[in-house]
N, C-alpha and C. Protein backbone atom coordinates (compact mmCIF):
# COMPACT_ATOMS: atom_id res chain seq x y z
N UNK A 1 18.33 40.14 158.31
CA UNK A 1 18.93 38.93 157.75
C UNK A 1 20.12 38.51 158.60
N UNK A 2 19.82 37.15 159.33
CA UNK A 2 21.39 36.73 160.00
C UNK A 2 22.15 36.19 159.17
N UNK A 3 23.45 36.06 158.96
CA UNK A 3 24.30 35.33 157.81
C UNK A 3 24.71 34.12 158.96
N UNK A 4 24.87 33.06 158.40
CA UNK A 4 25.40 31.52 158.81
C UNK A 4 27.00 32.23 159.15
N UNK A 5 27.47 31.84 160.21
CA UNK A 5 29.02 32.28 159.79
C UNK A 5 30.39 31.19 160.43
N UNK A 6 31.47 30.95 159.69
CA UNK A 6 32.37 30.08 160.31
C UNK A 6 33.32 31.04 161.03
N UNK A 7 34.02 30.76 161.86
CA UNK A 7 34.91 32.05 162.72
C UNK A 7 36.01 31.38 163.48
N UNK A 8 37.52 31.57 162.73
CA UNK A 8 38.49 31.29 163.43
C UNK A 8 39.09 32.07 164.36
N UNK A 9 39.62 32.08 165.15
CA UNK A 9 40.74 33.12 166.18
C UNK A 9 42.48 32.01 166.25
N UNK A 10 43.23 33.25 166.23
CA UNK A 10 44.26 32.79 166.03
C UNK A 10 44.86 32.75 167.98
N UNK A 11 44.19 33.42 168.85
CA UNK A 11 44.45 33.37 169.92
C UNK A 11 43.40 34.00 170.74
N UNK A 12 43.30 34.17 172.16
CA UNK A 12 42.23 34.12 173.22
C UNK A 12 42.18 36.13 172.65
N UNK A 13 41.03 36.56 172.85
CA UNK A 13 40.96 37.91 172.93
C UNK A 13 41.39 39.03 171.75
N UNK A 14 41.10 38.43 170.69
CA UNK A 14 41.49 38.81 169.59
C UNK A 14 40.72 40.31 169.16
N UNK A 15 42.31 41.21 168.84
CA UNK A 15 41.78 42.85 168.81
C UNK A 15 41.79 43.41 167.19
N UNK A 16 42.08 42.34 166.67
CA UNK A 16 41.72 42.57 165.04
C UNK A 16 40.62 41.34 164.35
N UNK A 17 40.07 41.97 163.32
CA UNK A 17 39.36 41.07 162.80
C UNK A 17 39.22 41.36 161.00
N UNK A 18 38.87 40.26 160.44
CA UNK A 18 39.18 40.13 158.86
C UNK A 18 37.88 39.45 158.67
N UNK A 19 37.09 40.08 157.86
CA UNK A 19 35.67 39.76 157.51
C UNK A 19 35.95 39.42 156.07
N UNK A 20 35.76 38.31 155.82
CA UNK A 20 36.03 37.91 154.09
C UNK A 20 34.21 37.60 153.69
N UNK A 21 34.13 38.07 152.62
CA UNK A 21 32.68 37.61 151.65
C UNK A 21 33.40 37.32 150.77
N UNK A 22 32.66 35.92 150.30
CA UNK A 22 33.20 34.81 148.96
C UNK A 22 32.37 34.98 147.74
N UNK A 23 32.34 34.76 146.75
CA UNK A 23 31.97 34.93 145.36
C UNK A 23 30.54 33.88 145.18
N UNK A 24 30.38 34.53 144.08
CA UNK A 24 28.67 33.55 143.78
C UNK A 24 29.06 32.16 143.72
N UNK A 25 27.91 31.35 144.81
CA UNK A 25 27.50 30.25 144.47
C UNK A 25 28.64 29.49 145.46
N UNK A 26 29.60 30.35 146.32
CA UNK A 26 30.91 29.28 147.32
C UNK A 26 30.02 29.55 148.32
N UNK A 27 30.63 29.68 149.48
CA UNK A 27 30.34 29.53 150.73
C UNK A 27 31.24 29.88 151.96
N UNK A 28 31.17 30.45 153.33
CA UNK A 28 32.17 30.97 154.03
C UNK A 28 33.25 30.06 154.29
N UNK A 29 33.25 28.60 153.75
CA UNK A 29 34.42 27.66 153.77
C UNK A 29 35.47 27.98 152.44
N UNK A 30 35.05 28.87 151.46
CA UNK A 30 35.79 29.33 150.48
C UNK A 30 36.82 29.85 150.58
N UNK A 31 37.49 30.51 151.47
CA UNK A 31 38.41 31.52 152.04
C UNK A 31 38.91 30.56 153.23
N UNK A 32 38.77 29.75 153.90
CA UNK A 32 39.41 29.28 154.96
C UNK A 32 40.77 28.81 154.41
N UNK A 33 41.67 27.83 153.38
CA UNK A 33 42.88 27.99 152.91
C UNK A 33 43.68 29.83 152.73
N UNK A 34 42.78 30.57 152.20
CA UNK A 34 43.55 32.27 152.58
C UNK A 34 44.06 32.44 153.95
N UNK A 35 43.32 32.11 154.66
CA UNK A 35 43.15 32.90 156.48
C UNK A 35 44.18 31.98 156.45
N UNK A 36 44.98 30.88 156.13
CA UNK A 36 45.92 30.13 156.75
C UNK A 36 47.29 30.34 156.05
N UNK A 37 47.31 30.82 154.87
CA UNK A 37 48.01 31.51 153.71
C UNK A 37 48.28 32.79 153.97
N UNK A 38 47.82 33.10 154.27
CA UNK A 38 48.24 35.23 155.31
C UNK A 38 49.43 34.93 156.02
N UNK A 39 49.72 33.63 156.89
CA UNK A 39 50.45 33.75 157.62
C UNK A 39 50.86 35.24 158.90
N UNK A 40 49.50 35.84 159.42
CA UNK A 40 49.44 36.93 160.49
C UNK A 40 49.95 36.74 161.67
N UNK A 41 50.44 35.11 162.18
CA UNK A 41 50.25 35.43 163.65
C UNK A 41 50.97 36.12 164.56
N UNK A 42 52.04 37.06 163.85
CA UNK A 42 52.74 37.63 164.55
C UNK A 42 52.46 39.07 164.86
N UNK A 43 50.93 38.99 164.48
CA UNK A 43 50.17 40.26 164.49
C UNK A 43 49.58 40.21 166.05
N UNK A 44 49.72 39.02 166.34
CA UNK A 44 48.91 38.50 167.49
C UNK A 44 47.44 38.15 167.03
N UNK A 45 46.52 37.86 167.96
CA UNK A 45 45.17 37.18 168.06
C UNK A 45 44.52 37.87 166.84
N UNK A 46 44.16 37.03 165.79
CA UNK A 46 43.14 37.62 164.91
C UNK A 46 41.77 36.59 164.89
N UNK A 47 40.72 37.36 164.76
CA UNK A 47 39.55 36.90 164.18
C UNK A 47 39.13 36.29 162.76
N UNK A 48 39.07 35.88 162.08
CA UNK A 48 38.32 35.77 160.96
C UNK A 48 37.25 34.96 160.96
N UNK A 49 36.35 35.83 160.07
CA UNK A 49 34.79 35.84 159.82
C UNK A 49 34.28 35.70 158.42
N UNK A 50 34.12 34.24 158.67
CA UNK A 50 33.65 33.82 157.22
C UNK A 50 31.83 33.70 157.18
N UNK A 51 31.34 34.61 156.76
CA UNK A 51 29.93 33.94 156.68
C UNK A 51 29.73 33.83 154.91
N UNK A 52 28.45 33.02 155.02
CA UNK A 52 27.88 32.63 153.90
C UNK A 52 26.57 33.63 153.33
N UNK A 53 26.43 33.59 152.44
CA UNK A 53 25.62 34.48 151.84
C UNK A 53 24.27 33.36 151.75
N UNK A 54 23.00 34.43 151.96
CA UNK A 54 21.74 33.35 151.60
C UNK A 54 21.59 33.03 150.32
N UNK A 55 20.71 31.75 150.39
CA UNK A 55 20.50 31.49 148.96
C UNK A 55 19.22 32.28 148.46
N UNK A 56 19.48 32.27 147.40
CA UNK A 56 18.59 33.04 146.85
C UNK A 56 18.44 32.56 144.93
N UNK A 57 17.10 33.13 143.93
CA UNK A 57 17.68 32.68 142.78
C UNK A 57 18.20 33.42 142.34
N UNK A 58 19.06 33.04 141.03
CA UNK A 58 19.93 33.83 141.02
C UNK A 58 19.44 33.72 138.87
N UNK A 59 18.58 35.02 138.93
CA UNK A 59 18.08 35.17 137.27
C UNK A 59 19.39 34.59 136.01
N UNK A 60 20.54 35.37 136.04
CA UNK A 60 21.46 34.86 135.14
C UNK A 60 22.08 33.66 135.34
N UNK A 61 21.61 33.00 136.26
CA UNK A 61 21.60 31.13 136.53
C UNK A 61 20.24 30.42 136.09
N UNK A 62 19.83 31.15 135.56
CA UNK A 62 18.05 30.53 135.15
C UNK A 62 17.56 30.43 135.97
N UNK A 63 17.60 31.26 137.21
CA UNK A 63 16.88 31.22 138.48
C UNK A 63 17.21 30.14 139.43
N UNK A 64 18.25 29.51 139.26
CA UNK A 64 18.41 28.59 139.89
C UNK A 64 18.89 29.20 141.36
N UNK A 65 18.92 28.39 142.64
CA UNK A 65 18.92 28.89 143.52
C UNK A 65 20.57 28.50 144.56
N UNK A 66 20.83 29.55 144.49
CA UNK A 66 22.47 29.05 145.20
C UNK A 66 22.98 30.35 146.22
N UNK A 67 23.83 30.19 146.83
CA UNK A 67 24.25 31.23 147.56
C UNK A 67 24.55 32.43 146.70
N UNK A 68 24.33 33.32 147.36
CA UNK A 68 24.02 35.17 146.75
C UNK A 68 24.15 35.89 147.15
N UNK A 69 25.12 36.94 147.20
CA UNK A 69 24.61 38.27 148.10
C UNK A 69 23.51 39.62 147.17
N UNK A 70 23.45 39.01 145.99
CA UNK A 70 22.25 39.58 145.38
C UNK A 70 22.20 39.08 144.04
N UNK A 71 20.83 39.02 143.47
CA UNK A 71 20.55 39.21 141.89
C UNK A 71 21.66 39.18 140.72
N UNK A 72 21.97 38.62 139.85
CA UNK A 72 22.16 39.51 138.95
C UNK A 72 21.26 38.92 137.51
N UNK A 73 20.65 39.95 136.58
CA UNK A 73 20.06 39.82 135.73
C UNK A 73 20.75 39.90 134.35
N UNK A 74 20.18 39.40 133.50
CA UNK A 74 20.87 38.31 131.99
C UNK A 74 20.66 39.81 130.80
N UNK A 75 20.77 40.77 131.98
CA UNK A 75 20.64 42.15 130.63
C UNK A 75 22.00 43.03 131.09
N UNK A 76 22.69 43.68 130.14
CA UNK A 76 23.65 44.74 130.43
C UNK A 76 23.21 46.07 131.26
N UNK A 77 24.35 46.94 131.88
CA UNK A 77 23.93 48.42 132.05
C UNK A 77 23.76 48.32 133.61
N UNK A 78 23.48 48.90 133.99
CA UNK A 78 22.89 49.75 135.63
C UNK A 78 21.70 48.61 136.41
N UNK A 79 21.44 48.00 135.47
CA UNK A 79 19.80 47.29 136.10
C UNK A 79 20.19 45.79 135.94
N UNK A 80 21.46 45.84 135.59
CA UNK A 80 22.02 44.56 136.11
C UNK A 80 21.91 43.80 137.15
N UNK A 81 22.22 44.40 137.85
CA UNK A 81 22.63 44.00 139.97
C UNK A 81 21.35 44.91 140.18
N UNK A 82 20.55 43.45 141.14
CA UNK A 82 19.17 44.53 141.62
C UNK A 82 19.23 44.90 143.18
N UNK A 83 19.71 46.09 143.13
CA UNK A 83 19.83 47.31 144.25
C UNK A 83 19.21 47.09 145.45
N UNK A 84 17.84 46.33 145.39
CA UNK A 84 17.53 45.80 146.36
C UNK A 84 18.01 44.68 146.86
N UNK A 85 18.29 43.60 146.45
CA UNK A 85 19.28 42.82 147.25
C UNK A 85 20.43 42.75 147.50
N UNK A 86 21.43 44.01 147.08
CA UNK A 86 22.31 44.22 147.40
C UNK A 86 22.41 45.01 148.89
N UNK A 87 21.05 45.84 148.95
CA UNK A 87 21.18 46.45 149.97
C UNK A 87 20.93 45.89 151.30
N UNK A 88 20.19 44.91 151.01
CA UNK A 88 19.61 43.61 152.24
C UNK A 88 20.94 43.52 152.83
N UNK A 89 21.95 42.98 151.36
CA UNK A 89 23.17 42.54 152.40
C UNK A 89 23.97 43.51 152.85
N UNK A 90 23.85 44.18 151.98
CA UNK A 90 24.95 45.47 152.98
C UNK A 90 24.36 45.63 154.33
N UNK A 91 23.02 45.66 154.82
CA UNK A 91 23.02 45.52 155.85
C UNK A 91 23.49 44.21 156.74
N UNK A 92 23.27 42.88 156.10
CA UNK A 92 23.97 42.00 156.80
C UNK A 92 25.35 42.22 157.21
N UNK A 93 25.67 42.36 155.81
CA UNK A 93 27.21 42.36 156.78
C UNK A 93 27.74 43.95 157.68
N UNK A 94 27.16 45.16 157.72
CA UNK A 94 27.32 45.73 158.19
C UNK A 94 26.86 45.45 159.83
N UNK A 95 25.64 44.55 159.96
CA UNK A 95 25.88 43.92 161.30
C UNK A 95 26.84 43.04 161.79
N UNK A 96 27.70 42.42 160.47
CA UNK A 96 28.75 41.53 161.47
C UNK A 96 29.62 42.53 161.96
N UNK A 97 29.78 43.54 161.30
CA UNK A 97 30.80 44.69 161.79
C UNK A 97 30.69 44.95 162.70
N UNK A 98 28.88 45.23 163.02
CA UNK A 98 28.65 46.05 164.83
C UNK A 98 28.91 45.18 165.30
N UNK A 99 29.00 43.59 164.92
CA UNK A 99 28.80 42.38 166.48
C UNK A 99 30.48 42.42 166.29
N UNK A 100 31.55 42.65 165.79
CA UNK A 100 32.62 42.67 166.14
C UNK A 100 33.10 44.01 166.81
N UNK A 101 32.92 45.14 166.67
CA UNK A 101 32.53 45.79 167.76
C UNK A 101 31.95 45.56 168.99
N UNK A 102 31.02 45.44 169.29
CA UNK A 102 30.29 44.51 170.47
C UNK A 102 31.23 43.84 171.20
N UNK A 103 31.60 43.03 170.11
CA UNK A 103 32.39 42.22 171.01
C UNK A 103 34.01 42.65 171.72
N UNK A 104 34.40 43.64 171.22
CA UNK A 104 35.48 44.08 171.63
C UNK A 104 36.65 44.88 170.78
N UNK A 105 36.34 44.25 169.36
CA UNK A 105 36.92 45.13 168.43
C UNK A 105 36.91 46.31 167.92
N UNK A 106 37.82 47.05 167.76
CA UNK A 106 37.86 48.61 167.57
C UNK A 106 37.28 48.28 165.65
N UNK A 107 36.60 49.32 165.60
CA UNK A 107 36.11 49.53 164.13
C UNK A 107 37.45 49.63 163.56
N UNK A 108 38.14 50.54 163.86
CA UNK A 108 39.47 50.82 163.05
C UNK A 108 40.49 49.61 163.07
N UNK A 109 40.24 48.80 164.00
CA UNK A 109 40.95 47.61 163.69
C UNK A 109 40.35 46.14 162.70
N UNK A 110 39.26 46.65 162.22
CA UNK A 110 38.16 45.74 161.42
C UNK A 110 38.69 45.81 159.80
N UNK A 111 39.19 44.79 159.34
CA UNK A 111 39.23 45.02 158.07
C UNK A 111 38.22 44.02 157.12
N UNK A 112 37.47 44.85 156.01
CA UNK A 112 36.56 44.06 155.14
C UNK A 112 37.19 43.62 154.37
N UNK A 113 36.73 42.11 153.71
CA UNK A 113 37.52 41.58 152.41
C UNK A 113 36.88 40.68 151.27
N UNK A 114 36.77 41.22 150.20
CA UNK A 114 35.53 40.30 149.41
C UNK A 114 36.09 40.04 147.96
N UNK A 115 35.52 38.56 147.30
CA UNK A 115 36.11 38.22 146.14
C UNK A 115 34.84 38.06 144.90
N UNK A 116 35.19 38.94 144.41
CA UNK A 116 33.88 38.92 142.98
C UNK A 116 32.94 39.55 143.85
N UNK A 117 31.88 39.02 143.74
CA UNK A 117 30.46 39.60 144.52
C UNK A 117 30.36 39.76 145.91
N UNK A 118 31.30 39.56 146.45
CA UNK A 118 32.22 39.81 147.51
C UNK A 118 32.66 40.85 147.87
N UNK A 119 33.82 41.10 146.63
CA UNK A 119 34.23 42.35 146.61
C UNK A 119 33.20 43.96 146.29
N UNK A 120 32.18 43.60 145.21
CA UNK A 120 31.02 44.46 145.49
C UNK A 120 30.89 45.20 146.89
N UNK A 121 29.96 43.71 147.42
CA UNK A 121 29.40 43.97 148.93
C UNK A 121 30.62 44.59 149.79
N UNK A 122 31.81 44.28 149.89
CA UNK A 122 33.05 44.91 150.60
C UNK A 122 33.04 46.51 150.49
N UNK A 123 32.88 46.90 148.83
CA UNK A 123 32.94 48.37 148.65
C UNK A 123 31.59 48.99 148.99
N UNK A 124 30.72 48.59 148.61
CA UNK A 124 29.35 49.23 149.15
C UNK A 124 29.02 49.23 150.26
N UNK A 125 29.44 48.18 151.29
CA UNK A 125 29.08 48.29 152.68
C UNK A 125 30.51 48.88 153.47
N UNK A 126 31.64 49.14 153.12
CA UNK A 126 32.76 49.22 153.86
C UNK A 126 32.80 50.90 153.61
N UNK A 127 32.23 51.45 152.51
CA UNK A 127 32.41 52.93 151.88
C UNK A 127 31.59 53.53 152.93
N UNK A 128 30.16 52.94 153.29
CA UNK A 128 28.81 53.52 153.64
C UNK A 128 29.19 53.48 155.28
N UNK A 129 29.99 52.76 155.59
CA UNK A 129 30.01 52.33 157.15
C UNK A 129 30.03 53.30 157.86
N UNK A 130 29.44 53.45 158.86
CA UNK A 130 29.01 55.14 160.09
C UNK A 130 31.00 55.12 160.50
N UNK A 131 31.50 53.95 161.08
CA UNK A 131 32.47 54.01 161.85
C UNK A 131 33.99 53.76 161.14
N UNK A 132 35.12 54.28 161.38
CA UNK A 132 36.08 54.34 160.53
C UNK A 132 37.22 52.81 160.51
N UNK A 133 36.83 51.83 159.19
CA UNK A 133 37.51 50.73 159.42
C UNK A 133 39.13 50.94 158.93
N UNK A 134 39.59 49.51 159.38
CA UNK A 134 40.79 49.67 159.03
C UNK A 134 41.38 49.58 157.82
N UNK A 135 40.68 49.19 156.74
CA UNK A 135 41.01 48.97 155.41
C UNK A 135 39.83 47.79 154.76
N UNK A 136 39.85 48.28 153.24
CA UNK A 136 39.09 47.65 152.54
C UNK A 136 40.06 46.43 151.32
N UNK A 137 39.90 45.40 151.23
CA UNK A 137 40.48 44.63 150.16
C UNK A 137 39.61 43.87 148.93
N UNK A 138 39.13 44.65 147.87
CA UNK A 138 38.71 44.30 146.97
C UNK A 138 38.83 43.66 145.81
N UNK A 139 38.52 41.97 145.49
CA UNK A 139 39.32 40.75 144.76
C UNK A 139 38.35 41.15 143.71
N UNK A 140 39.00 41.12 142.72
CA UNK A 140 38.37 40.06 141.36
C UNK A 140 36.59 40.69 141.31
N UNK A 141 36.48 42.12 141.31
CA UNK A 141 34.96 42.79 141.21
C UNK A 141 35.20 43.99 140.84
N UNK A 142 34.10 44.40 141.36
CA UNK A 142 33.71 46.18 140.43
C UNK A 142 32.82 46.86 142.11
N UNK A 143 32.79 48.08 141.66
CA UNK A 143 31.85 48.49 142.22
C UNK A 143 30.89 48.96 141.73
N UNK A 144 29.69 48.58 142.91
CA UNK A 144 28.71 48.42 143.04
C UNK A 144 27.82 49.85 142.92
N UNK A 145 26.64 50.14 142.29
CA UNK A 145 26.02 51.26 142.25
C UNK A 145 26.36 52.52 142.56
N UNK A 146 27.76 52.71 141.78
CA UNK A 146 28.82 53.07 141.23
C UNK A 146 27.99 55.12 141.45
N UNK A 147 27.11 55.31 140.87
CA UNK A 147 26.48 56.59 140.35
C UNK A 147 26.29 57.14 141.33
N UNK A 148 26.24 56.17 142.81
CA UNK A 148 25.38 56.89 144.56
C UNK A 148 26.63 56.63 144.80
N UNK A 149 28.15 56.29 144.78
CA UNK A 149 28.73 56.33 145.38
C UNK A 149 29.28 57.76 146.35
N UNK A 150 29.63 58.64 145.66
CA UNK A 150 30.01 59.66 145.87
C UNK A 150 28.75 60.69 146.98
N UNK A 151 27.56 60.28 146.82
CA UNK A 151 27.30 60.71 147.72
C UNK A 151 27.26 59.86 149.06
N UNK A 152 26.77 58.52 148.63
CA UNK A 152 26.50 57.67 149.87
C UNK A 152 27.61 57.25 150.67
N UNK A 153 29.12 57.43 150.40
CA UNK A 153 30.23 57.48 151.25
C UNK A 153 30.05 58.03 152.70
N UNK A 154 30.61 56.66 153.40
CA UNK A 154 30.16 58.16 155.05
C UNK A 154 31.71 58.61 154.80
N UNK A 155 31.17 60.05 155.83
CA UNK A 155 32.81 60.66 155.71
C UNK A 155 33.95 59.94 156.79
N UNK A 156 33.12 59.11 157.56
CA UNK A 156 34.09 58.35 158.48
C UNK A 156 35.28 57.54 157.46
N UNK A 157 35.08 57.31 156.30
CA UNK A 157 35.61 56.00 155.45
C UNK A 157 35.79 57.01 154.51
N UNK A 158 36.37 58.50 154.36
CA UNK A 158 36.69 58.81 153.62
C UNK A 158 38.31 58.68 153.17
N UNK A 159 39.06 58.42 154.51
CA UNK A 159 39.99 57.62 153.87
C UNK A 159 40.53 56.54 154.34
N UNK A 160 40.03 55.89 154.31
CA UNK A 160 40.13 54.27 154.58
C UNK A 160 40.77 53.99 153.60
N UNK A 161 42.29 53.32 153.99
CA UNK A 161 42.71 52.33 152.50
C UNK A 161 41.83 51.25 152.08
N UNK A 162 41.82 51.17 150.34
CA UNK A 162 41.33 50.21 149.75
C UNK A 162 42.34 49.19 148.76
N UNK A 163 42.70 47.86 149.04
CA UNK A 163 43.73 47.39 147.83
C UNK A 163 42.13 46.98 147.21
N UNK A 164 42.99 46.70 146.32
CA UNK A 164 42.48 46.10 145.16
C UNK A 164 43.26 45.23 144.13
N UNK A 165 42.33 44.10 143.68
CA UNK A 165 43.34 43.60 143.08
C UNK A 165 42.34 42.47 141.87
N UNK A 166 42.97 42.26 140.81
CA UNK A 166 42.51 41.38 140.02
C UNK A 166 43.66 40.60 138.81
N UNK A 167 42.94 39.93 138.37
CA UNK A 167 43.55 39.16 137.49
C UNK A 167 43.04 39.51 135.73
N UNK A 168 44.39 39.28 135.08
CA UNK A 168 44.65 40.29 133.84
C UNK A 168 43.65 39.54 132.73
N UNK A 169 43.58 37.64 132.65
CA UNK A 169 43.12 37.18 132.43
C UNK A 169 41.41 36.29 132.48
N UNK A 170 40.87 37.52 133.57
CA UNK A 170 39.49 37.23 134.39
C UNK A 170 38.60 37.34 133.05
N UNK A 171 37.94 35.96 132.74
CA UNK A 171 36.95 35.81 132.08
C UNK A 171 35.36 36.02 132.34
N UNK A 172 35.41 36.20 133.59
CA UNK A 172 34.37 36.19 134.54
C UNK A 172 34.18 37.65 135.21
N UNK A 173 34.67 38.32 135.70
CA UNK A 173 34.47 39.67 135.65
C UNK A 173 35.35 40.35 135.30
N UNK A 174 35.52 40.58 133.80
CA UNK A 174 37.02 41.38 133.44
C UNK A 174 37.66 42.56 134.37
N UNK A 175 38.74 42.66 133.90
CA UNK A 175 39.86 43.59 134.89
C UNK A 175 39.44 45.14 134.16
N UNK A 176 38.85 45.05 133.36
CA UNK A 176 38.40 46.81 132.82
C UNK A 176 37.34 47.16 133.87
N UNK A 177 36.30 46.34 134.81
CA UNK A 177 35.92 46.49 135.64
C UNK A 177 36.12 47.10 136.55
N UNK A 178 37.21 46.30 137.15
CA UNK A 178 38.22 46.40 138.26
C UNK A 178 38.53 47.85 138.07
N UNK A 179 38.87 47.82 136.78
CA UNK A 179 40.09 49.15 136.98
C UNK A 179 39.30 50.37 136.84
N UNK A 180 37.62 50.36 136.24
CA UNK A 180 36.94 51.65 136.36
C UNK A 180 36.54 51.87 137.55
N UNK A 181 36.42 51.17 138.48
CA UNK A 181 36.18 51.05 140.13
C UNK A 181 37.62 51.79 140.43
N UNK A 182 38.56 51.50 140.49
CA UNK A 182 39.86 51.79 140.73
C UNK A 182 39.61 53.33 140.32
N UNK A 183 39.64 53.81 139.00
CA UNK A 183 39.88 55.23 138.65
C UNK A 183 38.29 56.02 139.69
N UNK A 184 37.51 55.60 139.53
CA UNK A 184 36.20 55.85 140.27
C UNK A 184 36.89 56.52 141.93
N UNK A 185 37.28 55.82 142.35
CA UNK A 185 37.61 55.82 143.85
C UNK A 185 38.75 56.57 143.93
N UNK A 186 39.69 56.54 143.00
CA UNK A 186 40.63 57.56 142.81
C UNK A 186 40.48 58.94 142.50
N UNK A 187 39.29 59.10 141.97
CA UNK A 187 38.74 60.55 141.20
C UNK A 187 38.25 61.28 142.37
N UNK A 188 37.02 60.08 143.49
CA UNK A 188 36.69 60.40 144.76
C UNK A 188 37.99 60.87 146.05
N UNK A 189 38.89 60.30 145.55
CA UNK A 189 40.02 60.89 146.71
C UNK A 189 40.22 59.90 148.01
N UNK A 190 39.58 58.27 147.52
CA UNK A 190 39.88 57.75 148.07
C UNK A 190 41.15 57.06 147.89
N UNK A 191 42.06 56.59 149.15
CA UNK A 191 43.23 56.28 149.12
C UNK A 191 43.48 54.29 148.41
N UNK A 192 43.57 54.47 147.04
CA UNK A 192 43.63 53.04 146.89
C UNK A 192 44.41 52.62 146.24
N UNK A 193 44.77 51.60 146.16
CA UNK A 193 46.45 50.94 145.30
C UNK A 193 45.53 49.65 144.32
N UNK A 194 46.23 49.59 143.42
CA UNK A 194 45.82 48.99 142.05
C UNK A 194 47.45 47.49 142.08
N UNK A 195 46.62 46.41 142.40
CA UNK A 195 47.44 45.36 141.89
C UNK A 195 46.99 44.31 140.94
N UNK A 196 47.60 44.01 139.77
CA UNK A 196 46.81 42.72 138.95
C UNK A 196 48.14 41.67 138.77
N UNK A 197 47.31 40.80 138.44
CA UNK A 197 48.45 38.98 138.40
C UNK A 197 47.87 38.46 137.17
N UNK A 198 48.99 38.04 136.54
CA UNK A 198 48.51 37.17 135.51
C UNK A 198 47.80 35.85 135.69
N UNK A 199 46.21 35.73 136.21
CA UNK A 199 45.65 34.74 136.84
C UNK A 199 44.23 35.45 135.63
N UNK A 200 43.32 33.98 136.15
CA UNK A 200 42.23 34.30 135.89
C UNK A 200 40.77 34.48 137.35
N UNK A 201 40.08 34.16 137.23
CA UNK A 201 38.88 34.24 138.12
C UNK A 201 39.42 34.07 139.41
N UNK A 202 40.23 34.04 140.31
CA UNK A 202 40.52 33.71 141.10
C UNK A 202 41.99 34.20 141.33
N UNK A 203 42.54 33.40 143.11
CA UNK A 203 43.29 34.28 143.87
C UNK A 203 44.60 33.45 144.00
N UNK A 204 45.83 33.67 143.65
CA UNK A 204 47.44 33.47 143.63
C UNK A 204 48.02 33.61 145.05
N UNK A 205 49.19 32.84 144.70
CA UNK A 205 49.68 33.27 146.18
C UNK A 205 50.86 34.54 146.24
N UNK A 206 51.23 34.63 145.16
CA UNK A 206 51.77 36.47 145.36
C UNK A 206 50.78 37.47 145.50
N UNK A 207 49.36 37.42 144.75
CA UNK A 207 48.36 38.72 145.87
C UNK A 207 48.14 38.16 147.11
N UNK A 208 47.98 36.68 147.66
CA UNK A 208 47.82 36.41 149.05
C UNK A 208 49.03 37.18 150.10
N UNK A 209 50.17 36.95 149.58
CA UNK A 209 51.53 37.79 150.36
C UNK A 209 51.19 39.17 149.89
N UNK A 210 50.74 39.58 148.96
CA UNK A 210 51.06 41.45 148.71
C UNK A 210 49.87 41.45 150.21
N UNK A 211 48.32 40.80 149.97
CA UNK A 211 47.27 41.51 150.87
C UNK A 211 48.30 40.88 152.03
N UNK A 212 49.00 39.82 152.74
CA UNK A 212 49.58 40.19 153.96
C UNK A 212 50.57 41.29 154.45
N UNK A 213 51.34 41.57 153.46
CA UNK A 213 51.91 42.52 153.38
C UNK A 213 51.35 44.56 153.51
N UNK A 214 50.15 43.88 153.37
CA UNK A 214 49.10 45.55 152.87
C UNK A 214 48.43 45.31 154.32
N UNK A 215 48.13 44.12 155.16
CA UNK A 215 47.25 44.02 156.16
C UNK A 215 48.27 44.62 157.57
N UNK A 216 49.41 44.07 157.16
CA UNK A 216 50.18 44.43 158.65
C UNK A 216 50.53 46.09 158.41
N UNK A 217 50.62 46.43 157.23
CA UNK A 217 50.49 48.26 157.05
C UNK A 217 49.49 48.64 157.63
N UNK A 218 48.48 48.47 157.48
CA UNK A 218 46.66 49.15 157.86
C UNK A 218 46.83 48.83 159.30
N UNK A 219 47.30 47.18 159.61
CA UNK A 219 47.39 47.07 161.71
C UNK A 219 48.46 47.12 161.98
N UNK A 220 48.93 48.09 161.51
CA UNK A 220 50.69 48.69 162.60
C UNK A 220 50.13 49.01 163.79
């Protein structure tokens, strides 16, 4: 699967890169106001990599068909999110990772970043990754097939920072979510910090400054 992708650089030769995945039904233009809201450039040359998720239908939309990085179905429990199209994309975006490698970027200077179904795909493909990134930032989601985590972790990303962050008021994927992902990853011994905002479905500009603040920690 190739993903469509938009891609800024903040200067020629850029040795960091910020891979954002956007939430059901946006598109990699969803996140372009963030990348300008970070305010990084004194990090020097950054990348960011917005791609779009395929469309696909999407069952708890009545099948209607909109951008997706997988399924989700109109029943509770485990068989919610269907495993198979989640895994399609984890491989997608685990190839934008190798082509930023490829291209010049150190894995460890690669940071993943995803919002709602976003943030899923961020933890499932950023946990599993062969090569050791620079940090994970997980918006406004849960993780993903939660039960294989613990084994399917590579040990390269065993400690990779993860923020995390949500909103107290999320009607759309509540913060009890968030926060069993949070204790989950904490129990595993992964290194992760817990921030919430009094917001709902969406992203503020005090977590936009905490994640700049958490990004220039991970690329010291």
């Amino acid at each position: 699967m190739m993903l469509d992708t938009l891609e800024h650089e903040t200067g020629p030769n850029p040795q960091r890169s910020l891979i954002i995945l956007h939430g059901l039904g946006a598109d990699g233009s969803d996140f372009e106001p963030v990348c300008a809201a970070l305010k990084l450039d004194d990090l020097g040359p950054i990348r960011f990599v917005l791609p779009s998720a395929p469309v696909m239908p999407v069952s708890i939309n009545g099948g209607y068909r909109m951008r997706a990085w997988y399924d989700i179905r109109p029943v509770s429990g485990p068989e919610r999110e269907d495993a198979a199209s989640m895994l399609a994309s984890q491989q997608a975006v685990a190839a934008l990772i190798d082509r930023e490698v490829a291209r010049g970027v150190p894995a460890e200077r690669i940071v993943l970043m995803g919002f709602s179904q976003g943030c899923a795909m961020t933890l499932l493909t950023g946990l599993r990754y062969p090569q050791r990134l620079a940090g994970l930032v997980a918006l406004s989601g849960y993780l993903p097939l939660a039960e294989t985590t613990a084994q399917a972790r590579h040990p390269a990303n065993h400690d990779t920072p993860v923020f995390m962050a949500h909103g107290d008021a999320d009607g759309v994927v509540p913060m009890a979510r968030g926060q069993h992902a949070f204790a989950v990853l904490r129990r595993l011994g992964q290194p992760v910090s817990w921030h919430d905002y009094p917001i709902d479905h969406s992203v503020c500009m005090e977590e936009i400054d905490d994640i700049a603040a958490w990004l220039r920690g991970v690329w010291r």
